[in-house]
C-alpha atoms as a PDB file:
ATOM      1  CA  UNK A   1      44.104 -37.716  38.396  1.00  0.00           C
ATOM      2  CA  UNK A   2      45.397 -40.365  36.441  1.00  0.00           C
ATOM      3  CA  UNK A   3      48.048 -39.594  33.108  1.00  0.00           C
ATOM      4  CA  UNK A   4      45.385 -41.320  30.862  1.00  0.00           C
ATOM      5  CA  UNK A   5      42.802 -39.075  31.772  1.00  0.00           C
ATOM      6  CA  UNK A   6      45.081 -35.774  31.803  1.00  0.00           C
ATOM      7  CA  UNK A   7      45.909 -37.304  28.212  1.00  0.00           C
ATOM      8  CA  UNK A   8      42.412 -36.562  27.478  1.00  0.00           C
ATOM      9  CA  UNK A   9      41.885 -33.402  28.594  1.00  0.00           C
ATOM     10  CA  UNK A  10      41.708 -30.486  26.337  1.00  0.00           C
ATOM     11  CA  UNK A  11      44.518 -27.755  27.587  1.00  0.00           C
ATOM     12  CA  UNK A  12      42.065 -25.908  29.784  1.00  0.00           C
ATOM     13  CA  UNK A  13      40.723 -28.618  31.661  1.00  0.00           C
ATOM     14  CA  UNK A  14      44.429 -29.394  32.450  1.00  0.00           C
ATOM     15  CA  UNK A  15      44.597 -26.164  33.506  1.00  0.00           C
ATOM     16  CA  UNK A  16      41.862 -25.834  36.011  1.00  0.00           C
ATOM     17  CA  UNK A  17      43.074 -29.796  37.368  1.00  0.00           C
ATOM     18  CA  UNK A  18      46.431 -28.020  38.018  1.00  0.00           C
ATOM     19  CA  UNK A  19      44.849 -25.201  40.092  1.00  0.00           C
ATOM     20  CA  UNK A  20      42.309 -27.729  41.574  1.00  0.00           C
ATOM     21  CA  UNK A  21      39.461 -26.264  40.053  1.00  0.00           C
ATOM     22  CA  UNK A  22      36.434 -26.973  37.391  1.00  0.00           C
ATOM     23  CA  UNK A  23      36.600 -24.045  35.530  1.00  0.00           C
ATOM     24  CA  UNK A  24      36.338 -25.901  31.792  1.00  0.00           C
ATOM     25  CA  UNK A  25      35.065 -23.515  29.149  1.00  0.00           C
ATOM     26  CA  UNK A  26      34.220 -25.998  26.311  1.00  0.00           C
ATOM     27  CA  UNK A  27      31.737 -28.782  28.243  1.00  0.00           C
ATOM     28  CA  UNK A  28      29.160 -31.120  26.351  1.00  0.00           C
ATOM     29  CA  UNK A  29      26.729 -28.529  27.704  1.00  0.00           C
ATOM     30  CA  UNK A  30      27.682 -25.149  26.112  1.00  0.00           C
ATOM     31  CA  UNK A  31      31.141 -23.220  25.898  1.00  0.00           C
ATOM     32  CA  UNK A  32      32.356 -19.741  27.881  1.00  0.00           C
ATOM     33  CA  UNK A  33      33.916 -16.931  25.625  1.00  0.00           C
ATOM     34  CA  UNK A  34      36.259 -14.436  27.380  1.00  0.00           C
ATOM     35  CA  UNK A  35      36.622 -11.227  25.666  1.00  0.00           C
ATOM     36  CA  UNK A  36      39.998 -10.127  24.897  1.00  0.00           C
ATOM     37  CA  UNK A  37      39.358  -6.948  27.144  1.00  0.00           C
ATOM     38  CA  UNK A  38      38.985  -9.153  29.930  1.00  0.00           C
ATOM     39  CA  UNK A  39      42.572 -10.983  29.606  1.00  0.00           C
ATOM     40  CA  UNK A  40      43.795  -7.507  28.759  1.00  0.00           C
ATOM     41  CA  UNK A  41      42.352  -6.163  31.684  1.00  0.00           C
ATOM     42  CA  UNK A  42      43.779  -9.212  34.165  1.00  0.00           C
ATOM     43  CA  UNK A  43      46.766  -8.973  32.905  1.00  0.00           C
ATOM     44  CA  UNK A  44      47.351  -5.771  33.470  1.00  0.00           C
ATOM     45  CA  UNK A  45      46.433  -5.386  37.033  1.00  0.00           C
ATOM     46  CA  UNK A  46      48.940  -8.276  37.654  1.00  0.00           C
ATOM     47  CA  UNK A  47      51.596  -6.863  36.233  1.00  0.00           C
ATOM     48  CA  UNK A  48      51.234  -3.736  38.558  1.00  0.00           C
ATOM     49  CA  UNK A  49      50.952  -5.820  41.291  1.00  0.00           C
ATOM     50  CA  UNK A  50      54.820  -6.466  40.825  1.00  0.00           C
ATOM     51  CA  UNK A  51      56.924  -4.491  42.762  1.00  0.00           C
ATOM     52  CA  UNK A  52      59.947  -2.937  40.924  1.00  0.00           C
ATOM     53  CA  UNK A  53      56.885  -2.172  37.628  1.00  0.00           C
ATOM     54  CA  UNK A  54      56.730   1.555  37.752  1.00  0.00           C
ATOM     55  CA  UNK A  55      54.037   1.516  34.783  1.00  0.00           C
ATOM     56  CA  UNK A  56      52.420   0.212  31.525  1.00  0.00           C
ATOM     57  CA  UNK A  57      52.761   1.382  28.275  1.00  0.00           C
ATOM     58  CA  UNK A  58      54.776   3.154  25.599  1.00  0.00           C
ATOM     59  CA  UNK A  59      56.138   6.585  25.640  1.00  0.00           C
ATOM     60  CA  UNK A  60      52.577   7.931  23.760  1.00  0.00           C
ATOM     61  CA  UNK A  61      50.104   5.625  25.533  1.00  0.00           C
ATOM     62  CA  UNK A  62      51.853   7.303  29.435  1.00  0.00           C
ATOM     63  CA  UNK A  63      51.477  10.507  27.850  1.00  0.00           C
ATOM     64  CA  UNK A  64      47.669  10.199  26.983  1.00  0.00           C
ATOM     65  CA  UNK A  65      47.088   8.626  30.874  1.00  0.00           C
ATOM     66  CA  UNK A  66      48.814  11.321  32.282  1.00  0.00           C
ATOM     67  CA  UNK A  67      46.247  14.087  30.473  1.00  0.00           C
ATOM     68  CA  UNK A  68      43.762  11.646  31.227  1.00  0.00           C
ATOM     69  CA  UNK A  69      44.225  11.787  34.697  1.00  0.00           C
ATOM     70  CA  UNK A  70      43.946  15.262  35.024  1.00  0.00           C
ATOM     71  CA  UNK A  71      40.082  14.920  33.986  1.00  0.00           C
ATOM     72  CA  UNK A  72      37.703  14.786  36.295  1.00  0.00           C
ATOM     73  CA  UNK A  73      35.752  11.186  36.502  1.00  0.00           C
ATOM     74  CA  UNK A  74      38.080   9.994  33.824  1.00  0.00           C
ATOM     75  CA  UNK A  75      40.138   6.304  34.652  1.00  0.00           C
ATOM     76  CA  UNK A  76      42.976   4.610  34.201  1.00  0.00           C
ATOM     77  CA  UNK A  77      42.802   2.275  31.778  1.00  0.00           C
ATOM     78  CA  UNK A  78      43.919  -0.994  33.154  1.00  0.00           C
ATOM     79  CA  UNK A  79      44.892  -2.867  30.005  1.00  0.00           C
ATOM     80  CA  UNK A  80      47.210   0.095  28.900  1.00  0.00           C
ATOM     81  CA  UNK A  81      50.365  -1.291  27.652  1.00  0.00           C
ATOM     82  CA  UNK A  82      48.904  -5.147  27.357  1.00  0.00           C
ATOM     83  CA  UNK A  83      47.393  -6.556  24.418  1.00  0.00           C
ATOM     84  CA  UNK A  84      45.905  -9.745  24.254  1.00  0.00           C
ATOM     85  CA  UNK A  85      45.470 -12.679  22.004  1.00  0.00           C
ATOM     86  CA  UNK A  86      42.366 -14.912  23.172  1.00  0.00           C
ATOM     87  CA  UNK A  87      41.389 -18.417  21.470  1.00  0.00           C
ATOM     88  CA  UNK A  88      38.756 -20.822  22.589  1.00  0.00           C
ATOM     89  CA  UNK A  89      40.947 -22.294  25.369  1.00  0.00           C
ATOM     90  CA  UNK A  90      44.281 -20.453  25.377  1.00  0.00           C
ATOM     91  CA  UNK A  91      45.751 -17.081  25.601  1.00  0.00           C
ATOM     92  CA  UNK A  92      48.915 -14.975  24.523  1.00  0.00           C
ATOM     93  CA  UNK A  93      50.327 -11.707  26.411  1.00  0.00           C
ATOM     94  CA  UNK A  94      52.613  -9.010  25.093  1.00  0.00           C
ATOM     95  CA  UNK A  95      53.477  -5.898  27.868  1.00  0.00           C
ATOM     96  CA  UNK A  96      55.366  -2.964  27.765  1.00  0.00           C
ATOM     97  CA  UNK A  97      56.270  -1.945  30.953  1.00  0.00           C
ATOM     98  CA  UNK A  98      58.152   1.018  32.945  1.00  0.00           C
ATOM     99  CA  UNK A  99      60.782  -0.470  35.306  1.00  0.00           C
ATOM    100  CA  UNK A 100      62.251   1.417  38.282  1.00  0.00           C
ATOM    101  CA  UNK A 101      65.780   2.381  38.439  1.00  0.00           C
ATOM    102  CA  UNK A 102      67.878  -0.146  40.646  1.00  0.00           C
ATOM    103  CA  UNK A 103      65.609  -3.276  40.384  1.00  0.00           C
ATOM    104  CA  UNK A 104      67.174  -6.476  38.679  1.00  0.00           C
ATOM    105  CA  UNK A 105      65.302  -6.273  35.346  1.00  0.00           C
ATOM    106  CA  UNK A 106      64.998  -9.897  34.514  1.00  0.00           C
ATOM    107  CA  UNK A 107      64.335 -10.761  38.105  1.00  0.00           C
ATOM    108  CA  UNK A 108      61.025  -8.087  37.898  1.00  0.00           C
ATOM    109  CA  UNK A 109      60.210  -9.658  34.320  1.00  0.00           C
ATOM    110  CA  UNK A 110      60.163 -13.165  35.785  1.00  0.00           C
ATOM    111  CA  UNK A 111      57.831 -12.418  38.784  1.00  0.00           C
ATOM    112  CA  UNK A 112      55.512 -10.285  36.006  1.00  0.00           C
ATOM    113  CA  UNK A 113      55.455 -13.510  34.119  1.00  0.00           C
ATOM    114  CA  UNK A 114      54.599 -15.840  36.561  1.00  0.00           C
ATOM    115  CA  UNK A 115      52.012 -13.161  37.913  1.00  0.00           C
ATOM    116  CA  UNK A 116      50.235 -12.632  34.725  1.00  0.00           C
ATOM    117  CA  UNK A 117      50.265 -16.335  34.270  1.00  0.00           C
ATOM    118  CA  UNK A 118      48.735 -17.314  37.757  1.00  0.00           C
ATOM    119  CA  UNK A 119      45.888 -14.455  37.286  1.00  0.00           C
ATOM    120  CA  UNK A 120      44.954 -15.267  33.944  1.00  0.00           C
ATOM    121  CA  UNK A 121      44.890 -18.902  34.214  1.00  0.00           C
ATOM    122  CA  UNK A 122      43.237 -18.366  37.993  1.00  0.00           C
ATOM    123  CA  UNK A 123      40.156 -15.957  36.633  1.00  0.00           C
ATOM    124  CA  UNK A 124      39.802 -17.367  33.246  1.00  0.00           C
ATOM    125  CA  UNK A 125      40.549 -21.203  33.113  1.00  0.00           C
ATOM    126  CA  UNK A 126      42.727 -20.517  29.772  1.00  0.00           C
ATOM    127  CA  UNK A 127      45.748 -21.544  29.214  1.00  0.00           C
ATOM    128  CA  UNK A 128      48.952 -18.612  28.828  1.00  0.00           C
ATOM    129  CA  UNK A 129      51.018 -20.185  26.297  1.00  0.00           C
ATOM    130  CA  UNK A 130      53.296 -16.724  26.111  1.00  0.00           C
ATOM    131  CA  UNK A 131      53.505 -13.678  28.002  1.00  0.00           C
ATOM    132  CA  UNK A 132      56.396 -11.339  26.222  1.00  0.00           C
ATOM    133  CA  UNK A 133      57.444  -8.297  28.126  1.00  0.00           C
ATOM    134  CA  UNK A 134      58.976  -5.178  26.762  1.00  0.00           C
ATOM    135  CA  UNK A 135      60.907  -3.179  29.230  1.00  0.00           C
ATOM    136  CA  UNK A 136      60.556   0.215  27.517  1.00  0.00           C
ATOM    137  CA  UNK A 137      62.057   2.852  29.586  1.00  0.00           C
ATOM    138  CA  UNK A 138      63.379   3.289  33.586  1.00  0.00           C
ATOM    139  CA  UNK A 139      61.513   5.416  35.575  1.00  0.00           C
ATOM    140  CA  UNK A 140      64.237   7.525  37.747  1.00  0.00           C
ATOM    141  CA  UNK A 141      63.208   8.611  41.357  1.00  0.00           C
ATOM    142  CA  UNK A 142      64.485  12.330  40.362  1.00  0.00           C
ATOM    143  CA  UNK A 143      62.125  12.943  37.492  1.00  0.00           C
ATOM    144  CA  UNK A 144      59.009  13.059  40.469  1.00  0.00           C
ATOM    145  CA  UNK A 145      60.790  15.810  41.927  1.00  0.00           C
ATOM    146  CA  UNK A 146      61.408  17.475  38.821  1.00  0.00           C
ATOM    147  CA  UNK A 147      57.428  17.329  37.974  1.00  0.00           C
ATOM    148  CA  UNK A 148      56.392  17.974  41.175  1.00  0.00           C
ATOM    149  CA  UNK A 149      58.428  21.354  41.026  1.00  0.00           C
ATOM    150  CA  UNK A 150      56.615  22.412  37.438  1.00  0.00           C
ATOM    151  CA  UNK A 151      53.407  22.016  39.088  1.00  0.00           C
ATOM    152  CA  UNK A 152      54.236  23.987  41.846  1.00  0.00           C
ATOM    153  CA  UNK A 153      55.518  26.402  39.462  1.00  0.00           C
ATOM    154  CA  UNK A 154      52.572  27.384  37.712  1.00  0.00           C
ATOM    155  CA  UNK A 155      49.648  26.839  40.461  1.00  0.00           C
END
């Protein structure tokens, strides 16, 4: 590819030429809309692809996954702690995540980034411009053991 012709490319075709692929979503035949759920979604599984990311979310948003869990056919949500801002050819990221004691913070933020970047520009064909990350708490190894002995306490 030539620098006059990337010139000319809107940001998501210089996207999918970076990643060798054809995945435009405005063509002279029709455009592709991505829901923000589905950038919400991506980014999400990414991010707990990272090792060293214990979870997603804020204090309240663990709290209602953790009842969640405990109902039968119920889910994890995957965009917990992600929300998304999706225009015609680029998209924005803000996480809160759940670190786990020991792990060099800003080293785990800076593989999350580049993660969340790589997936959403891989599935989608937009274009991250930002992907902020709130570390909100550290999850210590102790506090399984603590839970683990409630539960056993009142089976």
């Amino acid at each position: 590819m030539t620098a006059s012709t990337a010139e000319k490319m809107i940001p998501a075709q210089k996207n999918s030429a970076k990643h060798g692929t054809d995945n435009s979503l405005v063509t002279d035949k029709g455009s592709t809309t991505i829901a923000d759920a589905v950038v919400q979604k991506v980014a999400g599984l990414a991010c707990r692809e990272v090792p060293g990311v214990h979870d997603l979310g804020g204090g309240a948003a663990r709290a209602f996954s953790a009842i969640r869990e405990r109902i039968p056919g119920a889910s994890a949500s995957a965009g917990q702690g992600v929300s998304v801002e999706v225009g015609e050819t680029q998209a924005a990221a803000d996480l809160q995540i759940v670190v786990e004691y020991g792990v060099p913070i800003a080293e785990v933020a800076r593989k999350v980034r580049h993660n969340v970047i790589t997936s959403i520009e891989r599935m989608t064909g937009l274009e991250v411009v930002e992907v902020n990350i709130s570390v909100n708490d550290v999850h210590l190894p102790e506090s399984d053991d603590e839970s683990a002995e409630q539960e056993a306490r009142v089976k």
